[in-house]
Protein backbone atom coordinates (compact mmCIF):
# COMPACT_ATOMS: atom_id res chain seq x y z
CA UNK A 1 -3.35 -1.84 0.01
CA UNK A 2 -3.14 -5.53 -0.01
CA UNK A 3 -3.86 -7.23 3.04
CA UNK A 4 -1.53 -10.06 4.47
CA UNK A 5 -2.62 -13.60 5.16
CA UNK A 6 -0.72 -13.16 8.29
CA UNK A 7 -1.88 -10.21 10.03
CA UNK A 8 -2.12 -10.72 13.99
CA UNK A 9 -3.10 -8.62 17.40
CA UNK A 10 -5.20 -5.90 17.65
CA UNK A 11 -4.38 -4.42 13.99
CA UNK A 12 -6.64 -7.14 12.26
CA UNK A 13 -9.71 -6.19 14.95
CA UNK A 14 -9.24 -2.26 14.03
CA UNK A 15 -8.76 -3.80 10.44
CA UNK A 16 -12.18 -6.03 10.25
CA UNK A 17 -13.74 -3.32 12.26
CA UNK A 18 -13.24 -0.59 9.73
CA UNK A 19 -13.89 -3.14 6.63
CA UNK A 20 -17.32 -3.98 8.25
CA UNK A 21 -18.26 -0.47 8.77
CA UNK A 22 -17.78 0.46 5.41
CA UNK A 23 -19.41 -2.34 4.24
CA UNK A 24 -22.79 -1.71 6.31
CA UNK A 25 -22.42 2.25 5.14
CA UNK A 26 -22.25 1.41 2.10
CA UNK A 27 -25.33 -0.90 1.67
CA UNK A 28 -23.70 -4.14 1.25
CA UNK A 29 -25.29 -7.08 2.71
CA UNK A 30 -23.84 -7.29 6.30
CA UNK A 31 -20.22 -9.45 6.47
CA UNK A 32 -19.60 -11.16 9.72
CA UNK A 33 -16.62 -9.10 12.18
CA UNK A 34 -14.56 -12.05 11.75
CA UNK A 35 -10.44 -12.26 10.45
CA UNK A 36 -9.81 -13.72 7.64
CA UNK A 37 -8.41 -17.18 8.92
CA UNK A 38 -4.85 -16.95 8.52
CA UNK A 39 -3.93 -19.47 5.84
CA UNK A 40 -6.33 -18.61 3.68
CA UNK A 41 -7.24 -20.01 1.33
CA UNK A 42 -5.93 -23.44 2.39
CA UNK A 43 -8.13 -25.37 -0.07
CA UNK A 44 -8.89 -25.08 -3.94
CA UNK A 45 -11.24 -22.42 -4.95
CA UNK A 46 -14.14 -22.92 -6.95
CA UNK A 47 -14.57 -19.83 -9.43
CA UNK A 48 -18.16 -20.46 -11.42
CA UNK A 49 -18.94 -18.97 -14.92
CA UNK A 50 -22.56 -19.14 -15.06
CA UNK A 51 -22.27 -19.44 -18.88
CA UNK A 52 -20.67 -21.71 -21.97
CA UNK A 53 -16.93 -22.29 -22.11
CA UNK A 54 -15.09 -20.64 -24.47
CA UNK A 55 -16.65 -17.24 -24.51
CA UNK A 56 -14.90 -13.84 -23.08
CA UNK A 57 -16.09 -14.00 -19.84
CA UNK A 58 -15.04 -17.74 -18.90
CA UNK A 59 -11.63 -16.76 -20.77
CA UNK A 60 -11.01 -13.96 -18.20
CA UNK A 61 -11.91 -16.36 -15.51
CA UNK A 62 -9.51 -18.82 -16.48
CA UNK A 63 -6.79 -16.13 -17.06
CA UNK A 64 -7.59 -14.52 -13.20
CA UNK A 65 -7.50 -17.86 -11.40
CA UNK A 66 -4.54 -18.95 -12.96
CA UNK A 67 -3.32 -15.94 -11.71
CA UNK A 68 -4.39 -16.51 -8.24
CA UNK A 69 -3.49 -20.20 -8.19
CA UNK A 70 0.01 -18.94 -8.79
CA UNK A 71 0.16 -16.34 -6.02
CA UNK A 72 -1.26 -18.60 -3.56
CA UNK A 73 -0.52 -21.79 -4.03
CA UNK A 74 -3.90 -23.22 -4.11
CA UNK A 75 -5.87 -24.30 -6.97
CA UNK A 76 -8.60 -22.05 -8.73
CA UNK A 77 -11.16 -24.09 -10.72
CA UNK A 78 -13.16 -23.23 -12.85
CA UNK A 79 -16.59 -24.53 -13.13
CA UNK A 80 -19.10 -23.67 -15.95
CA UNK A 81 -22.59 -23.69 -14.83
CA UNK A 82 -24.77 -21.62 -17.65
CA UNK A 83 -28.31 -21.58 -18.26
CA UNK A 84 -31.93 -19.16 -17.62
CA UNK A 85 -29.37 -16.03 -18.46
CA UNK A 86 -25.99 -16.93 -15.80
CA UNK A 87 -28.99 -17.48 -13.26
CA UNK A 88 -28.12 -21.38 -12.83
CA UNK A 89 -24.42 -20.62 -11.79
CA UNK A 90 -25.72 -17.17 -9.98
CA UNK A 91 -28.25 -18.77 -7.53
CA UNK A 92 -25.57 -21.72 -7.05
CA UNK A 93 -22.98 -19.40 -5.29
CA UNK A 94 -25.98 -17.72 -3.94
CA UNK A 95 -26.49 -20.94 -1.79
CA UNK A 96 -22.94 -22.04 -1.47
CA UNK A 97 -20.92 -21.31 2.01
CA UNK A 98 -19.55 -17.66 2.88
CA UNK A 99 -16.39 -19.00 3.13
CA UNK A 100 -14.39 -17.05 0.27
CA UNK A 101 -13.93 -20.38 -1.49
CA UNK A 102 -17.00 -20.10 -4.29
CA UNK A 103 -16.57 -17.36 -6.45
CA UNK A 104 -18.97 -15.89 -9.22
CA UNK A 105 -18.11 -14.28 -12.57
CA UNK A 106 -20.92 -12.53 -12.52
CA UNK A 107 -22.03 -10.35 -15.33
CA UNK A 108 -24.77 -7.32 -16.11
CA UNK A 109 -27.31 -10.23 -16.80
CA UNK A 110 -27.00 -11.92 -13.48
CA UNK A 111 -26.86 -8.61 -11.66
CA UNK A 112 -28.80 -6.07 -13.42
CA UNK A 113 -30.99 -7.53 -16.09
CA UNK A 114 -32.32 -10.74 -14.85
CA UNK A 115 -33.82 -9.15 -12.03
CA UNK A 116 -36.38 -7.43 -14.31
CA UNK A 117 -36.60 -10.15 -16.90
CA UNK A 118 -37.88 -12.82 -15.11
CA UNK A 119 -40.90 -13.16 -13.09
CA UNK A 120 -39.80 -15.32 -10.15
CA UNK A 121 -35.70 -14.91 -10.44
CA UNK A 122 -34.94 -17.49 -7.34
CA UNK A 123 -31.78 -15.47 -5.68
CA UNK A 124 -31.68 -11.24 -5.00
CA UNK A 125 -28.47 -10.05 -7.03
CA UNK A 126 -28.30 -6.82 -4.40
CA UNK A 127 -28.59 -9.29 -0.95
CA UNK A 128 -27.47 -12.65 -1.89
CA UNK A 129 -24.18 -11.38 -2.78
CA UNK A 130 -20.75 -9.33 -1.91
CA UNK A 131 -19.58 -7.83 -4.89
CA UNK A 132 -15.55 -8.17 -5.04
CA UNK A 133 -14.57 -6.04 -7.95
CA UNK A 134 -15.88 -5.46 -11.19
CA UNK A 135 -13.14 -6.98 -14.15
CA UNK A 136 -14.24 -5.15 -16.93
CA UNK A 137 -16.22 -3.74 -19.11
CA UNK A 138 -17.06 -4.67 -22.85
CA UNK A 139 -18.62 -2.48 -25.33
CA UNK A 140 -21.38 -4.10 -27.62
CA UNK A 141 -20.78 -3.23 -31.23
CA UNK A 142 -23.19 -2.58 -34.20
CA UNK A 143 -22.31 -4.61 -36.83
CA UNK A 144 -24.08 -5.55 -40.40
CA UNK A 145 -24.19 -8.16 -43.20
CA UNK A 146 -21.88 -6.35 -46.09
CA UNK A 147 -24.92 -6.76 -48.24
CA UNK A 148 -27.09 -4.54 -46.11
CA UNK A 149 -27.52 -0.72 -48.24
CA UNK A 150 -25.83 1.12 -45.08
CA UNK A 151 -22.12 2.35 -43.83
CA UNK A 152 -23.33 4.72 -41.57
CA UNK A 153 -25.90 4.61 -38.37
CA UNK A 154 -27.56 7.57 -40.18
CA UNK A 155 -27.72 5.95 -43.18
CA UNK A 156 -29.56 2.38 -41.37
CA UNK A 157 -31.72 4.08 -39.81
CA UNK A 158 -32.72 6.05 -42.93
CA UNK A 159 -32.96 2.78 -44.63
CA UNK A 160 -35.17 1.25 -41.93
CA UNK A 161 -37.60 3.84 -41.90
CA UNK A 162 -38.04 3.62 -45.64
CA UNK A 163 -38.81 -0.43 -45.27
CA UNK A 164 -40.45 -0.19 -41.66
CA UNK A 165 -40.15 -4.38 -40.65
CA UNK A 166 -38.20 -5.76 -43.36
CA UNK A 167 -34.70 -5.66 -41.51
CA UNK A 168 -33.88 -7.93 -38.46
CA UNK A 169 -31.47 -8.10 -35.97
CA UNK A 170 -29.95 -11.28 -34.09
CA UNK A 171 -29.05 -11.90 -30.42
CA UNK A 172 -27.75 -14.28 -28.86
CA UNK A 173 -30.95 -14.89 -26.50
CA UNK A 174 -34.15 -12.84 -25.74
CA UNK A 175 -33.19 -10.22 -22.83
CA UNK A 176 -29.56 -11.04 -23.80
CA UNK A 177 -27.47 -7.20 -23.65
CA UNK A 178 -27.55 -7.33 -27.44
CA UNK A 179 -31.22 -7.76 -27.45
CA UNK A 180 -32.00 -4.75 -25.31
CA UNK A 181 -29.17 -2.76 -27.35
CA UNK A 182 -31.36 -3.47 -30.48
CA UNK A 183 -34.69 -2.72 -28.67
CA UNK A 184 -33.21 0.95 -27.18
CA UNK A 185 -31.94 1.25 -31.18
CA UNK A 186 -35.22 0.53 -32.17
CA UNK A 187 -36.88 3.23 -29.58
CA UNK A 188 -34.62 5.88 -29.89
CA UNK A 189 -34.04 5.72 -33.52
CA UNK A 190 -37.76 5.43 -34.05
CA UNK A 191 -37.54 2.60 -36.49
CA UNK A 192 -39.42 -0.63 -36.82
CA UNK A 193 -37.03 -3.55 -36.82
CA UNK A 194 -37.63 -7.78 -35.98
CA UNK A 195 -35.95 -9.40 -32.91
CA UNK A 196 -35.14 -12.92 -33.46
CA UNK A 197 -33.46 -14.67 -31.14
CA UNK A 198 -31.25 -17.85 -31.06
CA UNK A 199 -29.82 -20.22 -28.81
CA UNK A 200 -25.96 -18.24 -28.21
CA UNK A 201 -24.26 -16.00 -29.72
CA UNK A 202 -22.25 -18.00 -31.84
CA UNK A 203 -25.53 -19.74 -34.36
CA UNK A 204 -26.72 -15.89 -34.36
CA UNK A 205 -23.10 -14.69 -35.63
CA UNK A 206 -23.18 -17.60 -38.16
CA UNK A 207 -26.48 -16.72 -39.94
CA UNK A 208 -25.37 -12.57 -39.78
CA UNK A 209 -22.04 -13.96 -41.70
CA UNK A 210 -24.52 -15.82 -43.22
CA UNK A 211 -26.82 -13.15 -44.95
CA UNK A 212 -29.87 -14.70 -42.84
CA UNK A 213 -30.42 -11.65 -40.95
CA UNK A 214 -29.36 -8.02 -41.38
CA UNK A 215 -27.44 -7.01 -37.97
CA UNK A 216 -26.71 -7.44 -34.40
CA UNK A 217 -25.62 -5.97 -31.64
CA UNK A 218 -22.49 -8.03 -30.57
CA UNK A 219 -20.08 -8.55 -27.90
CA UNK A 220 -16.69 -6.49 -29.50
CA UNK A 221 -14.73 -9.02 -28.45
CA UNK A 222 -16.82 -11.63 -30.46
CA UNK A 223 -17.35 -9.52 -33.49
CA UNK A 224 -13.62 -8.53 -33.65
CA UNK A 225 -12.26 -10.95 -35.73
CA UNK A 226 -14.66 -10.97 -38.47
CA UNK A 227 -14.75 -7.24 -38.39
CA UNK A 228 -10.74 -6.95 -39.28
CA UNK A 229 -11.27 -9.47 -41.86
CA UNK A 230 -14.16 -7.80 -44.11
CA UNK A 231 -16.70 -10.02 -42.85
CA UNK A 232 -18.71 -7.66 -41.32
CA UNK A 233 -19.56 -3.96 -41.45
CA UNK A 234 -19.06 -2.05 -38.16
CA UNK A 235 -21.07 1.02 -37.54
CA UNK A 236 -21.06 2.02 -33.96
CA UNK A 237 -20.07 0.86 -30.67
CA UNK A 238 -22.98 1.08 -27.64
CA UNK A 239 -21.08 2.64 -24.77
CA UNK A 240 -20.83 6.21 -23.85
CA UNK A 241 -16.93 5.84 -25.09
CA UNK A 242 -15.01 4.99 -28.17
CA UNK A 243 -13.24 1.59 -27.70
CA UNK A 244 -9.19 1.32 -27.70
CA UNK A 245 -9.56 -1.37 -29.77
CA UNK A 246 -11.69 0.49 -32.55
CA UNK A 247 -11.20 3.84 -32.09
CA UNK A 248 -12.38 4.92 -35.31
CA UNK A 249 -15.74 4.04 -34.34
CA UNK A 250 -17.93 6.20 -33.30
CA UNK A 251 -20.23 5.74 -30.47
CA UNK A 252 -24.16 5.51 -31.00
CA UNK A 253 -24.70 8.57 -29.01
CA UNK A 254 -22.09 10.46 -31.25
CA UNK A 255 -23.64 8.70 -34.25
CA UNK A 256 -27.33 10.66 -33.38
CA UNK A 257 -28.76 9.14 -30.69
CA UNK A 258 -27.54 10.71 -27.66
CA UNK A 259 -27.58 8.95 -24.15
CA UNK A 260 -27.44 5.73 -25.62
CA UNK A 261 -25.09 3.42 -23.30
CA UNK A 262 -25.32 -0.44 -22.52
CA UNK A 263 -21.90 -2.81 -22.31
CA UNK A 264 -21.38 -5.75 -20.97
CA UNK A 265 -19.55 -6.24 -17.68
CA UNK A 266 -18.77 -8.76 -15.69
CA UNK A 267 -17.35 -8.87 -12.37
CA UNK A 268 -16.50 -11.12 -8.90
CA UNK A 269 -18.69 -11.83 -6.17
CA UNK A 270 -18.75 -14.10 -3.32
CA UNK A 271 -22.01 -15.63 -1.18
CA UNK A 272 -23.76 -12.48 1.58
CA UNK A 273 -22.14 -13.12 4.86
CA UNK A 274 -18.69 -13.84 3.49
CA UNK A 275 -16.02 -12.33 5.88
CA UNK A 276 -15.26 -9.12 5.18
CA UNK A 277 -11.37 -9.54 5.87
CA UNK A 278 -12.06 -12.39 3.01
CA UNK A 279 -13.72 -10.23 0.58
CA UNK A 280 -10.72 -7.30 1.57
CA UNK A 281 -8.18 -10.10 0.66
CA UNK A 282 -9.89 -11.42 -2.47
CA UNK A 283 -10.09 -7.96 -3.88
CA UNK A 284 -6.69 -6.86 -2.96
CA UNK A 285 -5.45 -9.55 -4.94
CA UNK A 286 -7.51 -9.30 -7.98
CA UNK A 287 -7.26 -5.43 -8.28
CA UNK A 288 -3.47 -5.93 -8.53
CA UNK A 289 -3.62 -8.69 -10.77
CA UNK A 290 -6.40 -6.38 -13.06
CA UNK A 291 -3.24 -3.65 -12.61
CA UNK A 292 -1.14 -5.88 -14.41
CA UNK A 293 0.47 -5.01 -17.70
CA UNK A 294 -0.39 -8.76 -18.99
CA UNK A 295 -4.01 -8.56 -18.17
CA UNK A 296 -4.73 -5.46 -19.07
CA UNK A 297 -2.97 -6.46 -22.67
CA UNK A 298 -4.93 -9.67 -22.45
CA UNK A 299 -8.02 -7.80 -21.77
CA UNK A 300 -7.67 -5.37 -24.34
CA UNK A 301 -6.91 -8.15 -27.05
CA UNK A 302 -10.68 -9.09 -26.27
CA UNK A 303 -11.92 -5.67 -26.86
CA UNK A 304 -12.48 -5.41 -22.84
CA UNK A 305 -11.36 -2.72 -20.76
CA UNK A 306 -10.45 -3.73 -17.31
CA UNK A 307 -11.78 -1.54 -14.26
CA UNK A 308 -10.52 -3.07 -10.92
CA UNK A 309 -12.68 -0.81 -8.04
CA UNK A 310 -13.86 -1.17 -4.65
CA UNK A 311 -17.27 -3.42 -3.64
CA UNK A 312 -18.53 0.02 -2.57
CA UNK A 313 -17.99 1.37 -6.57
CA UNK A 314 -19.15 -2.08 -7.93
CA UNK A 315 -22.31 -1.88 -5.86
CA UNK A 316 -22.70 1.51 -6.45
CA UNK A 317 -22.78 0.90 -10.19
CA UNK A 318 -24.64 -2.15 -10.00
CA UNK A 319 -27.25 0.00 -8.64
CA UNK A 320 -27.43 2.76 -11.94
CA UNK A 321 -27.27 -0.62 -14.16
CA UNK A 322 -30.74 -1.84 -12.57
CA UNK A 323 -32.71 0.56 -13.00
CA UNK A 324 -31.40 1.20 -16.46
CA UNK A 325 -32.37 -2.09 -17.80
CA UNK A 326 -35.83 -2.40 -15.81
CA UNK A 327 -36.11 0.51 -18.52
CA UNK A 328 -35.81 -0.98 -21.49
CA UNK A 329 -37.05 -4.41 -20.86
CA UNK A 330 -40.39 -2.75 -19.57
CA UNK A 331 -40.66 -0.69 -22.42
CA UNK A 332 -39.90 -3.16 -25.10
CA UNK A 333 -41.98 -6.26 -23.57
CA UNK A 334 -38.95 -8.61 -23.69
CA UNK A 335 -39.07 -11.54 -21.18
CA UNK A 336 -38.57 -15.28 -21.06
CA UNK A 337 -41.00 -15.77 -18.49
């Protein structure tokens, strides 16, 4: 139901009432019982990526507060802040005012894997934050140099048992999702491969295309292109599910490693203590614009496939995600600490 900017009497008290409740119930950092003032948002909003232009995430950004700009009149901007993982722009709408006019793209490194991979991470992704809605989900994909011996994941991780440390996989930073996708390969496949890490995705993709080093674990959305165009071999994708936009790749658990899942998500959240009428009103609109027949084509041109819930569900899932990663990072050493 999407809530009006112009709600008055007693219905927006039984309204804020019952949005705060659920929000304490549900474990969220507390909102303050106050309406959402009623011409908001009056002022531009700020919407930070906390990582490099150009890349899916700030793309969806861009597409969402266009969106918003146009069905409320104000301006959305979009600021990139990136840098230590999404943890600059993260603890910078940590610290900005509950207002409902700094928003965060947040993604599973700000939310669920920084929190393990560094020592001292200076904001608390569970209490610094109101998560809005999650946008989306993107599957990783396993994809290899044509020159590497191997169309199959059976037949890599054959191969890499019979030359234990001679292949190596790319990512586009240490604790990066593709880094602890190839670590939880390594693990369950029982293989012994080389990390080596670069500085973005983009100078790791170049050396794959490259013949420098023998795979990665990429964003779909990034790897897409080169995989229609022969560039690269595509073996498997890393989530629990077969992708829309490659559905004749199998998943790694089909492929013979069962209960292997990581993606990459990203999703909206505003500072702790942001209104809860706000947050209501911020994820009314972005669920319908996620509902959308453009942005859910737009989306699925980029391999991503949108998801549009509740801040109880995002939380919720948040949660399973931390856990999950604390997992692998422990297990494989990884940090940038």
């Amino acid at each position: 139901m999407k809530t009006s900017s112009r709600i008055k009497g007693s219905g927006v008290c039984r309204l804020v009432l019952v949005l705060a409740w659920l929000l304490a119930a549900s474990g969220l950092p507390s909102a303050q019982a106050q309406a959402v003032p009623p011409d908001y948002p009056s002022k531009p909003i700020h919407f930070v990526v906390p990582f490099p232009p150009g890349g899916p995430l700030d793309t969806i950004a861009r597409v969402l507060g266009e969106k918003m700009s146009a069905a409320w009149g104000q301006p959305v901007v979009v600021e990139n802040r990136p840098g230590a993982g999404g943890g600059i722009g993260a603890e910078f709408v940590a610290r900005a005012p509950a207002d409902g006019y700094t928003l965060l793209m947040g993604a599973v490194s700000t939310h669920a894997i920084n929190v393990s991979l560094y020592r001292k991470l200076p904001y608390d992704p569970l209490t610094d934050f109101i998560p809005v809605t999650q946008v989306a989900v993107v599957p990783n994909v396993l994809v290899l140099n044509p020159g590497v011996p191997a169309n199959s994941v059976g037949e890599l991780i054959a191969l890499a048992r019979a030359r234990p440390g001679t292949l190596n996989f790319a990512s586009g930073s240490n604790g990066s999702t593709g880094h602890l996708a190839g670590e939880l390969f390594k693990s369950m496949a029982k293989v012994d491969m080389q990390h080596i890490p670069y500085k973005g995705a983009t100078p790791a993709m170049s050396d794959l295309l490259a013949g420098q080093v023998s795979l990665m674990f990429d964003n779909l959305a990034s790897a897409a292109p080169f995989i229609k165009a022969g560039k690269l071999k595509a073996l498997a994708v890393t989530t629990a599910r077969r992708s829309p936009l490659f559905p004749e790749l199998p998943t790694l658990a089909e492929s013979g490693l069962p209960g292997f899942d990581l993606s990459t998500w990203f999703g909206v959240f505003v500072p702790a203590h942001t209104p809860a009428a706000t947050v209501a009103k911020l994820n009314a609109e972005l669920v319908r614009i996620l509902k959308t027949p453009e942005l859910r084509e737009r989306l699925s041109a980029l391999g991503a496939e949108p998801v549009g819930n509740s801040p109880e569900q995002f939380l919720a899932y948040i949660r399973s995600e931390i856990p999950k990663y604390a997992k692998v990072i422990r297990e494989s050493g990884a940090t940038v600490d």
